[in-house]
PDB file of N, CA and C in Angstrom:
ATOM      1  N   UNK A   1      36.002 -82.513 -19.353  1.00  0.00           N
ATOM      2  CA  UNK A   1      34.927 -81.892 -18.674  1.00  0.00           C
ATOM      3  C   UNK A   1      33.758 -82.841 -18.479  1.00  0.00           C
ATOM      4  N   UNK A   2      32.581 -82.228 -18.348  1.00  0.00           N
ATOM      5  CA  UNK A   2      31.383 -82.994 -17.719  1.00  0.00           C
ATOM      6  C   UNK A   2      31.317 -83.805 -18.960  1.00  0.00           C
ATOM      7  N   UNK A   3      31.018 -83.184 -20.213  1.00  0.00           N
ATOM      8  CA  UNK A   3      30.809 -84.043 -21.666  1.00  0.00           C
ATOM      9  C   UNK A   3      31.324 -84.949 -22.017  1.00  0.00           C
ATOM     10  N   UNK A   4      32.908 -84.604 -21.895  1.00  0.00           N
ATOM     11  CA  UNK A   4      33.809 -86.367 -22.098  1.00  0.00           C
ATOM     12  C   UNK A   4      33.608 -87.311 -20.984  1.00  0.00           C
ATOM     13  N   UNK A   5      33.083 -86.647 -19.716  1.00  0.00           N
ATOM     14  CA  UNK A   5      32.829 -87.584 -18.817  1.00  0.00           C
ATOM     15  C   UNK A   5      31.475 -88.410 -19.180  1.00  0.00           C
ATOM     16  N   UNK A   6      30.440 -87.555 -19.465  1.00  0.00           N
ATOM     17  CA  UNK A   6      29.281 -88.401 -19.967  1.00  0.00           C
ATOM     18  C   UNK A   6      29.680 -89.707 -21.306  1.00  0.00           C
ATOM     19  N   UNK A   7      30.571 -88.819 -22.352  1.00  0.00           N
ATOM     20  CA  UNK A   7      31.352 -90.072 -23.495  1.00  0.00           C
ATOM     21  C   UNK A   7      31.775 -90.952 -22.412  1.00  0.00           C
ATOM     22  N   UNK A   8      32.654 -91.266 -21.749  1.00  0.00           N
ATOM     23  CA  UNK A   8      33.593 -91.838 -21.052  1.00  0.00           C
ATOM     24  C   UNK A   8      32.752 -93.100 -20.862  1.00  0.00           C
ATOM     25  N   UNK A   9      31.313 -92.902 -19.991  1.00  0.00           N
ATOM     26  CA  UNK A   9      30.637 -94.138 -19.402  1.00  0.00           C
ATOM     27  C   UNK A   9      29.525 -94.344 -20.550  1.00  0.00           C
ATOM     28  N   UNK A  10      29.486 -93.893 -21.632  1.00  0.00           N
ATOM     29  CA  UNK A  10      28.732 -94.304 -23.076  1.00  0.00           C
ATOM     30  C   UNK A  10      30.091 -94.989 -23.490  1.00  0.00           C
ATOM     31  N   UNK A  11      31.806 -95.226 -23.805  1.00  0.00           N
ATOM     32  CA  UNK A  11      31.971 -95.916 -24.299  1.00  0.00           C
ATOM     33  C   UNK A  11      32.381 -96.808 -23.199  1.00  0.00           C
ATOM     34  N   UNK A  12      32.337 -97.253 -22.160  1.00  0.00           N
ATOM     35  CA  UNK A  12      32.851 -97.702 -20.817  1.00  0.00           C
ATOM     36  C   UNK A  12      31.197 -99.309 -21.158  1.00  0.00           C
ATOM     37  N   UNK A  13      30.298 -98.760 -21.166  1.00  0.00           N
ATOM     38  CA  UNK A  13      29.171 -99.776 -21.153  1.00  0.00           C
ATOM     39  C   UNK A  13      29.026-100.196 -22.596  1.00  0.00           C
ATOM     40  N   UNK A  14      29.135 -99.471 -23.503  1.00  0.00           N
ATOM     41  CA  UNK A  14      29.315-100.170 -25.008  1.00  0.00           C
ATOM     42  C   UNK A  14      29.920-101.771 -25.304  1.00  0.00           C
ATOM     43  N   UNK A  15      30.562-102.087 -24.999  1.00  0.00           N
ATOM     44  CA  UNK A  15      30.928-103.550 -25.327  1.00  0.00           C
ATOM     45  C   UNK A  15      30.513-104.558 -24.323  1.00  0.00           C
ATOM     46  N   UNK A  16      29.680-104.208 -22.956  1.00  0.00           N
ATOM     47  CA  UNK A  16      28.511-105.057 -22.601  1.00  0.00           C
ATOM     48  C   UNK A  16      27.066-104.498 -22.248  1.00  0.00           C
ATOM     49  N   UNK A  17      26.895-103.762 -23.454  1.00  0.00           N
ATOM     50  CA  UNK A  17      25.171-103.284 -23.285  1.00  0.00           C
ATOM     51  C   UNK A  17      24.080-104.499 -23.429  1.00  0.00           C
ATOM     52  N   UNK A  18      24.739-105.463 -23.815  1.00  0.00           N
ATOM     53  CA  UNK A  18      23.465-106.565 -24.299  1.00  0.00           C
ATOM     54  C   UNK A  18      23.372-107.698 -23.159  1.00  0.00           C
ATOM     55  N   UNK A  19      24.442-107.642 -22.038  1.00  0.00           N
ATOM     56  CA  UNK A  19      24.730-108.422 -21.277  1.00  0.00           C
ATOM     57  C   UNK A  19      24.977-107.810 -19.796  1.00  0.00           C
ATOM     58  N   UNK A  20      24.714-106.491 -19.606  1.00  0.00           N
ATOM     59  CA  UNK A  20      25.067-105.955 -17.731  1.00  0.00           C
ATOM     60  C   UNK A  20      23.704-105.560 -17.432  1.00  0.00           C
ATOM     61  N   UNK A  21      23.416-105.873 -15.940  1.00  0.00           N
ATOM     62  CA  UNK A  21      22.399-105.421 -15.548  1.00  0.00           C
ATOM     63  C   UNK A  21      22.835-104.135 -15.278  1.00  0.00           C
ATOM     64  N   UNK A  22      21.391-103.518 -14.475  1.00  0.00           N
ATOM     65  CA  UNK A  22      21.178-101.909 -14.685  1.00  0.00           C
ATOM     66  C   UNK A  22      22.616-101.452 -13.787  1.00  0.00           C
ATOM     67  N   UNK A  23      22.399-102.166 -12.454  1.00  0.00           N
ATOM     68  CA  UNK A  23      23.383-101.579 -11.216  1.00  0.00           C
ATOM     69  C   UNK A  23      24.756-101.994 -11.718  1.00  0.00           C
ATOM     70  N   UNK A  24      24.967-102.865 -12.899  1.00  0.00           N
ATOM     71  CA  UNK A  24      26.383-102.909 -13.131  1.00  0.00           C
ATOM     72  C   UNK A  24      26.418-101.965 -13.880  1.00  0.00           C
ATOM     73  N   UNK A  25      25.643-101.491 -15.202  1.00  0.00           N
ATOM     74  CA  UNK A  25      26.001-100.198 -15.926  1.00  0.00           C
ATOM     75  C   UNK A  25      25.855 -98.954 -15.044  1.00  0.00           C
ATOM     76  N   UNK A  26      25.602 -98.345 -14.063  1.00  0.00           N
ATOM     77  CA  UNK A  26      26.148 -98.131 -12.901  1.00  0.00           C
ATOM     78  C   UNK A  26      27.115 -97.881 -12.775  1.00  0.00           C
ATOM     79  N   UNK A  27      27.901 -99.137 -12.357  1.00  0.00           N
ATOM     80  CA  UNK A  27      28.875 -98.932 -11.453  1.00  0.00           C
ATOM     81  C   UNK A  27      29.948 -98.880 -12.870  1.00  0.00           C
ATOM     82  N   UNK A  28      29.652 -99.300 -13.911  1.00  0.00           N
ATOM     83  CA  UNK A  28      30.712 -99.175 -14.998  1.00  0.00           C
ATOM     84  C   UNK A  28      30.564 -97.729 -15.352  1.00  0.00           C
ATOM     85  N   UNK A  29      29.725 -96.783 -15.356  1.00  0.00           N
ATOM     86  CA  UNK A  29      29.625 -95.515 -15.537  1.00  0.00           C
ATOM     87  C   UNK A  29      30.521 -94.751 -14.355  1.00  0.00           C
ATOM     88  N   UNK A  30      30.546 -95.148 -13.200  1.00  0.00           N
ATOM     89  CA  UNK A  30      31.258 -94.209 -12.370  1.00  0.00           C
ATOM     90  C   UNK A  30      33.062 -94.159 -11.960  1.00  0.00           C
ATOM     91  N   UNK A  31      33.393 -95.863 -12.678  1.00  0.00           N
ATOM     92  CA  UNK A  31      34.687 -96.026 -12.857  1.00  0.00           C
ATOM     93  C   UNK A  31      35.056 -95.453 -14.201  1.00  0.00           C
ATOM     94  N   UNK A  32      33.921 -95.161 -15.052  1.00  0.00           N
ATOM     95  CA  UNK A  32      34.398 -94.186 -16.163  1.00  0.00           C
ATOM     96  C   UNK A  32      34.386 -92.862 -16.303  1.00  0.00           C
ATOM     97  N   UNK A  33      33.825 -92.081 -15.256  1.00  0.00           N
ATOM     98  CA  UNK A  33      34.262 -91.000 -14.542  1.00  0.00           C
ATOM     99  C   UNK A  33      35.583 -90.822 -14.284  1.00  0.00           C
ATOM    100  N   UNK A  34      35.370 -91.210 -13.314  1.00  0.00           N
ATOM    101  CA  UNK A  34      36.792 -91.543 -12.741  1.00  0.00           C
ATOM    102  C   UNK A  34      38.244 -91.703 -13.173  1.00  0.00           C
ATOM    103  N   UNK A  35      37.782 -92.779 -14.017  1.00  0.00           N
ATOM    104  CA  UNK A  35      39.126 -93.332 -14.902  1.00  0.00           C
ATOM    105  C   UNK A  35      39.637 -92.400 -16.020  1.00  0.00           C
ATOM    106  N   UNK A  36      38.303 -91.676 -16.975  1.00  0.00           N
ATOM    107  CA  UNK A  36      38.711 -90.486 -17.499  1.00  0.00           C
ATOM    108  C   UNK A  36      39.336 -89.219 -16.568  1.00  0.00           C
ATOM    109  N   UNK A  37      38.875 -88.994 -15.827  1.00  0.00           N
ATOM    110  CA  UNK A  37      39.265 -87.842 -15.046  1.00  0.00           C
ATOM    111  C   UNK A  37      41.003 -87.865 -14.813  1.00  0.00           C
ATOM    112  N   UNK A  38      41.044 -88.970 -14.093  1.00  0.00           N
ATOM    113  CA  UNK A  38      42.756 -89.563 -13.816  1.00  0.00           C
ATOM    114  C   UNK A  38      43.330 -89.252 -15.103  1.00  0.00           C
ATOM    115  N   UNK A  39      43.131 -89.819 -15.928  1.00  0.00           N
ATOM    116  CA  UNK A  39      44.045 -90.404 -17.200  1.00  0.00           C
ATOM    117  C   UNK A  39      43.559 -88.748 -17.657  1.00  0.00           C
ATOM    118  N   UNK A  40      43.231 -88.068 -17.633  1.00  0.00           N
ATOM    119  CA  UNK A  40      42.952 -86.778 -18.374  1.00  0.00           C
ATOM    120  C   UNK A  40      43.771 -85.821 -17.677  1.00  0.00           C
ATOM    121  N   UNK A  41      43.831 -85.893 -16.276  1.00  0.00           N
ATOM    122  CA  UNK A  41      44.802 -85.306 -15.767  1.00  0.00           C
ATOM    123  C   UNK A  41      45.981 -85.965 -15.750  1.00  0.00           C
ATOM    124  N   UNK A  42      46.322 -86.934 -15.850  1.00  0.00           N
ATOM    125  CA  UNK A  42      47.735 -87.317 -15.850  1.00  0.00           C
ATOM    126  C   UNK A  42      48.360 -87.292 -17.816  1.00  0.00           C
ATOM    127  N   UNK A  43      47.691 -86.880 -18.554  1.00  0.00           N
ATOM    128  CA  UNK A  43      48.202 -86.801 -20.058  1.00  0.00           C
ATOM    129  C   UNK A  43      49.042 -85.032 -19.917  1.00  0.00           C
ATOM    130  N   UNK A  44      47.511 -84.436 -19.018  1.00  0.00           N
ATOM    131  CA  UNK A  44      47.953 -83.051 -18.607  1.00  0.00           C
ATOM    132  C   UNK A  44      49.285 -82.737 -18.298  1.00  0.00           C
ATOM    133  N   UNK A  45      49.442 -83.572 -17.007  1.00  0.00           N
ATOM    134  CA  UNK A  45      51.158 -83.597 -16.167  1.00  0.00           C
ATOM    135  C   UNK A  45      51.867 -84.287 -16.921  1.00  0.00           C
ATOM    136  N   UNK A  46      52.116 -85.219 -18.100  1.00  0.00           N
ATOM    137  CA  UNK A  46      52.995 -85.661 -18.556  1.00  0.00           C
ATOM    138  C   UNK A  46      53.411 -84.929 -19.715  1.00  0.00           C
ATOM    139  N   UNK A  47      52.610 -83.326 -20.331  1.00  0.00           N
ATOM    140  CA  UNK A  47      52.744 -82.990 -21.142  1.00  0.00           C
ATOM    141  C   UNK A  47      52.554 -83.599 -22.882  1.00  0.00           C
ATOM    142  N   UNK A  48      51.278 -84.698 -22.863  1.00  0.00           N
ATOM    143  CA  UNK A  48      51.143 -85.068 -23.787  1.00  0.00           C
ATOM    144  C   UNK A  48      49.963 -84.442 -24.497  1.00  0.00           C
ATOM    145  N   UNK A  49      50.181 -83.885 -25.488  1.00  0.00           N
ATOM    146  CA  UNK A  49      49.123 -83.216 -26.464  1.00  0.00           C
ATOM    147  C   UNK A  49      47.815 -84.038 -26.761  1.00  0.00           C
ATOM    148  N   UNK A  50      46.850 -83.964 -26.304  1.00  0.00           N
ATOM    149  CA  UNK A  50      45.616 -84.362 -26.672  1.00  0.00           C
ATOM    150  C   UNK A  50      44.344 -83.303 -26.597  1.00  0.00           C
ATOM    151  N   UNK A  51      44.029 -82.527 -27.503  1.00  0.00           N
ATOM    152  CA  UNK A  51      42.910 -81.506 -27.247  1.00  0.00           C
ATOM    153  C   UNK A  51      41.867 -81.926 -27.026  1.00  0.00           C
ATOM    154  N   UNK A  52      41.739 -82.654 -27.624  1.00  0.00           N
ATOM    155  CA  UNK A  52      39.837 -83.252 -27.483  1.00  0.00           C
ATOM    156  C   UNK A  52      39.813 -84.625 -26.690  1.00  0.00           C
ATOM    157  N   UNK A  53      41.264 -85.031 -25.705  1.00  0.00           N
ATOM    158  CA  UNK A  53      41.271 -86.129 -24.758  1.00  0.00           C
ATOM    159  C   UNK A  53      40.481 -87.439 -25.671  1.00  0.00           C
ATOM    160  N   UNK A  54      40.918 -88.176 -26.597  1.00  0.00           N
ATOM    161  CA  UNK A  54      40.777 -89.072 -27.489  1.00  0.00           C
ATOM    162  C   UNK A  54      41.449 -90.253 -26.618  1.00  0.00           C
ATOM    163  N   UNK A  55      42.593 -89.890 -26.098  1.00  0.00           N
ATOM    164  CA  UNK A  55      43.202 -91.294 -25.823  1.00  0.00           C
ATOM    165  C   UNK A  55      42.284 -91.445 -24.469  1.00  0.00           C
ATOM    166  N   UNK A  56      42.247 -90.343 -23.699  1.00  0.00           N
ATOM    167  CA  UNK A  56      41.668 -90.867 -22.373  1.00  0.00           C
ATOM    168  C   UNK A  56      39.765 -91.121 -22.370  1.00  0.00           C
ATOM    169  N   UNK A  57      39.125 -90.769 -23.444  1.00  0.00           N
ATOM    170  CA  UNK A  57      38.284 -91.256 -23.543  1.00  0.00           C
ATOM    171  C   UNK A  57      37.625 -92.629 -23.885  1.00  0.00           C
ATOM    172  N   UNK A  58      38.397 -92.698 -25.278  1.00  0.00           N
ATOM    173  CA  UNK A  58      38.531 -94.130 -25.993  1.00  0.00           C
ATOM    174  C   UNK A  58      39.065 -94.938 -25.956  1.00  0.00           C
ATOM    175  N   UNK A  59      40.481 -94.825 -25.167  1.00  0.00           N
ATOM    176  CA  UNK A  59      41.263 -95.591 -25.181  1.00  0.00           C
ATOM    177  C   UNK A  59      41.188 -96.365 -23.628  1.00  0.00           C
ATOM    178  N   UNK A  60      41.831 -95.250 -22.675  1.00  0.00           N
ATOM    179  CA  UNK A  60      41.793 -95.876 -21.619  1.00  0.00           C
ATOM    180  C   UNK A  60      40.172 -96.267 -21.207  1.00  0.00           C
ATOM    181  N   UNK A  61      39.049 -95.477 -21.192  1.00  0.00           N
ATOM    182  CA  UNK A  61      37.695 -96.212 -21.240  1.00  0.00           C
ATOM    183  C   UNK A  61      37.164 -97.219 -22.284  1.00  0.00           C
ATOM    184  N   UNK A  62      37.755 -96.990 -23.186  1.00  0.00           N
ATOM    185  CA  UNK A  62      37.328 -98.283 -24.196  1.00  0.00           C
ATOM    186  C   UNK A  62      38.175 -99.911 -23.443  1.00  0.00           C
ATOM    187  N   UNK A  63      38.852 -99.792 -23.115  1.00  0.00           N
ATOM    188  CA  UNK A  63      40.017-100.878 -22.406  1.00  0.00           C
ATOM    189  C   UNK A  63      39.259-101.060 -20.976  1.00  0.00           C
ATOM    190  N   UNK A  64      38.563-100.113 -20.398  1.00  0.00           N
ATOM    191  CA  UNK A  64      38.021-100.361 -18.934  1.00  0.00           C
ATOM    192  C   UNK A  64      36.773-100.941 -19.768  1.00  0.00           C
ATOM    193  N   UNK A  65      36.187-100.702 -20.785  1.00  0.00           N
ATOM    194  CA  UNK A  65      34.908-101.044 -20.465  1.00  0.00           C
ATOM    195  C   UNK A  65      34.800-102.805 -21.474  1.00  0.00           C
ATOM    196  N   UNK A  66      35.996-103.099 -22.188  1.00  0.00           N
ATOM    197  CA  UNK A  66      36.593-104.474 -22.346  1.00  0.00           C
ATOM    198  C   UNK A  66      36.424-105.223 -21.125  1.00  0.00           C
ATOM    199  N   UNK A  67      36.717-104.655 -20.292  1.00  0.00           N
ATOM    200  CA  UNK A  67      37.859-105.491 -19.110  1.00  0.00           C
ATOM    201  C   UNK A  67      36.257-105.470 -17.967  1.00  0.00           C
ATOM    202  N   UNK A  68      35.578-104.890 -17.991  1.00  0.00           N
ATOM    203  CA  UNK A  68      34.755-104.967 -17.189  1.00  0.00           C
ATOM    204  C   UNK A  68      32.995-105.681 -17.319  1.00  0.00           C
ATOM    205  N   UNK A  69      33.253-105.850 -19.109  1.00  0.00           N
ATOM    206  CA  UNK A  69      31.951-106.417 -20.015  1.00  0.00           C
ATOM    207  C   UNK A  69      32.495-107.977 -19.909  1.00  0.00           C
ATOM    208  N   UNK A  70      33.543-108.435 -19.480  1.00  0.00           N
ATOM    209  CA  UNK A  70      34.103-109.243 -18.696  1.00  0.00           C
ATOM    210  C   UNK A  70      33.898-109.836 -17.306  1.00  0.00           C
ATOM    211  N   UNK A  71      34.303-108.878 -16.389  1.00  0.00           N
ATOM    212  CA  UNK A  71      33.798-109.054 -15.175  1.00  0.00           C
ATOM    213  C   UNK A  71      32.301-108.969 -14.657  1.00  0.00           C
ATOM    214  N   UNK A  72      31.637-108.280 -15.066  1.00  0.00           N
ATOM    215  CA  UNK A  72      30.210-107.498 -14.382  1.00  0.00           C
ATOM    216  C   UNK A  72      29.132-108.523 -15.397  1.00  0.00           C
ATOM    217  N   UNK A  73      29.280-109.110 -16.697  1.00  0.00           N
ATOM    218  CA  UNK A  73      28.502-109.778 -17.399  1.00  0.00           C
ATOM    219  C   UNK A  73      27.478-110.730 -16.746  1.00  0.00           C
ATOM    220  N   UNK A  74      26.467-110.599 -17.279  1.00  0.00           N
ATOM    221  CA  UNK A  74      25.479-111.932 -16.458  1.00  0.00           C
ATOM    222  C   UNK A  74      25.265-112.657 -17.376  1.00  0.00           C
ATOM    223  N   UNK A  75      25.509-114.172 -17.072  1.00  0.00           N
ATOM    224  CA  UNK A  75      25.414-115.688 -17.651  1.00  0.00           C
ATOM    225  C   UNK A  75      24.279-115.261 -18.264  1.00  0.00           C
ATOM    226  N   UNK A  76      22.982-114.870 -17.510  1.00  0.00           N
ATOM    227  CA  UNK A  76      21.739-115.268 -18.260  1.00  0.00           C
ATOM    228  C   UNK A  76      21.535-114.515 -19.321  1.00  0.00           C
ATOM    229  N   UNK A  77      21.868-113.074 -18.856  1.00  0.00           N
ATOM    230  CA  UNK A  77      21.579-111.916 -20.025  1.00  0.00           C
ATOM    231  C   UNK A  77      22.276-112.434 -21.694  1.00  0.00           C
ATOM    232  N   UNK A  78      23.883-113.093 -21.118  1.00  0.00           N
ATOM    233  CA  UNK A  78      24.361-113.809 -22.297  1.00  0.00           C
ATOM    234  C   UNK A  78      23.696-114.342 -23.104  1.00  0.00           C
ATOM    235  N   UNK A  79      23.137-115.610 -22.538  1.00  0.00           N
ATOM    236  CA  UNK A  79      22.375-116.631 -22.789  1.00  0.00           C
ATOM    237  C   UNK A  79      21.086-116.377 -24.014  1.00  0.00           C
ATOM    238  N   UNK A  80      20.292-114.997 -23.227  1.00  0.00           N
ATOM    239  CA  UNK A  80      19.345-114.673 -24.157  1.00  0.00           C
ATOM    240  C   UNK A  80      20.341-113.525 -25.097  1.00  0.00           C
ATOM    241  N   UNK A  81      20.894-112.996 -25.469  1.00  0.00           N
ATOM    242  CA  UNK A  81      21.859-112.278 -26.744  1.00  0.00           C
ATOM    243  C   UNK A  81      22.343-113.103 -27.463  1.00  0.00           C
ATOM    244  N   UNK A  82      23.264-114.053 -26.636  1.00  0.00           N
ATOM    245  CA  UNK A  82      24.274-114.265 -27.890  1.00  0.00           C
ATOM    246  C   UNK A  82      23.549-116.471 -28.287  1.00  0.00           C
ATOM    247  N   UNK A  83      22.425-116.765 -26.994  1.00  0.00           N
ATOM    248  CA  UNK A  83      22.022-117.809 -27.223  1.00  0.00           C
ATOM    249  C   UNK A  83      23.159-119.027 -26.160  1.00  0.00           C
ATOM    250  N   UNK A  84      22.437-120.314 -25.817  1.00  0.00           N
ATOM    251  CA  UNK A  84      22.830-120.883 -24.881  1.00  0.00           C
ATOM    252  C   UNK A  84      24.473-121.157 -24.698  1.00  0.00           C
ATOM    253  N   UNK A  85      24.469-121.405 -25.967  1.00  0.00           N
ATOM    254  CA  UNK A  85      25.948-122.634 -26.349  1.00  0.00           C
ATOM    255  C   UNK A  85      26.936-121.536 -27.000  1.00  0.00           C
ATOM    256  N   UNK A  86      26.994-119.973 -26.606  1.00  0.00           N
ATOM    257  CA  UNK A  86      27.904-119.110 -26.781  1.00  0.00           C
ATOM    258  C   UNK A  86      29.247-119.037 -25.848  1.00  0.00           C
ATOM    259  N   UNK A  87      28.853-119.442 -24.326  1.00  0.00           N
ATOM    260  CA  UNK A  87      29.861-119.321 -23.861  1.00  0.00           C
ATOM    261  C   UNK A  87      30.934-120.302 -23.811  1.00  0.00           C
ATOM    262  N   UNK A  88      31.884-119.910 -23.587  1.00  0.00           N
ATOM    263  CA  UNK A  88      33.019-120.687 -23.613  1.00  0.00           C
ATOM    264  C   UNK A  88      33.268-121.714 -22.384  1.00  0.00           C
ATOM    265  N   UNK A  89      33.905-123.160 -23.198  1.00  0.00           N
ATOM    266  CA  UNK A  89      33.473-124.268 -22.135  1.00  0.00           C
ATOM    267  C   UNK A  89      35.414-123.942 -21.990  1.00  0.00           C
ATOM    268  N   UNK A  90      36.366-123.559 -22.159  1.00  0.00           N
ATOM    269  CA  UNK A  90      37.623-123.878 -21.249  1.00  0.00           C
ATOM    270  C   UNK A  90      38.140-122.368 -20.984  1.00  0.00           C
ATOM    271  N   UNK A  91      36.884-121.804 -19.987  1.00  0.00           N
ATOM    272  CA  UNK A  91      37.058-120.792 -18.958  1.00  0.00           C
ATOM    273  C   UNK A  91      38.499-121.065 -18.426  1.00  0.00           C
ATOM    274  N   UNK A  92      39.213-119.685 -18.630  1.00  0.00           N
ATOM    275  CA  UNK A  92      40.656-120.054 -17.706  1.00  0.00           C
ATOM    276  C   UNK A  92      41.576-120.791 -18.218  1.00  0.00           C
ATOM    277  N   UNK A  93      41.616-121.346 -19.395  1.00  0.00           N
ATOM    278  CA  UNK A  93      42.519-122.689 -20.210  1.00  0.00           C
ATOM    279  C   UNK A  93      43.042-121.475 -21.346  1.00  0.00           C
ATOM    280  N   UNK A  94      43.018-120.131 -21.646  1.00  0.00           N
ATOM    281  CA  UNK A  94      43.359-119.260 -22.793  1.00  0.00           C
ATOM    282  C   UNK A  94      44.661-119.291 -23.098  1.00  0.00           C
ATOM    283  N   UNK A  95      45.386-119.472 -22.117  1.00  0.00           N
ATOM    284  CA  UNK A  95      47.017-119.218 -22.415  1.00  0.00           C
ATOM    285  C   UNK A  95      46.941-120.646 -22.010  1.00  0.00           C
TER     286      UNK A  95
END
């Protein structure tokens, strides 16, 4: 409902609150709408038991909001949180 939807984009911006500007927490709030809504209805149609929608809150929004404290992050905001020489110098070299 509306409530897990409000959880959804509280845990969706949680793992880059110290680093997204306003219009990216934004736009990370409305793919966590969204993304709960889907995944809440599709646990529905697959017949998987979840009363209080745990997996589609935390899980699949905890994983969007990984994946997007990633993408949407700003260098500078970094810079002042975690300090200059935090980020990683072999961007893209992980595997």
């Amino acid at each position: 409902g509306i409530l897990n939807s409000a959880l959804a984009g509280l845990v969706v911006v949680t793992p880059g609150c110290a680093t997204l500007e306003p219009w990216a927490a934004i736009i990370c709030g409305i793919l966590a709408a969204v993304s709960y809504q889907g995944s809440s209805y599709s646990m529905v149609k697959l017949l998987l038991d979840d009363p209080v929608d745990a997996v589609s809150v935390h899980g699949v929004c905890g994983l969007l909001g990984v994946i997007l404290a990633g993408v949407l992050s700003d260098e500078a905001l970094i810079d002042r949180a975690y300090g200059s020489g935090y980020r990683c110098s072999n961007r893209g070299k992980q595997l």
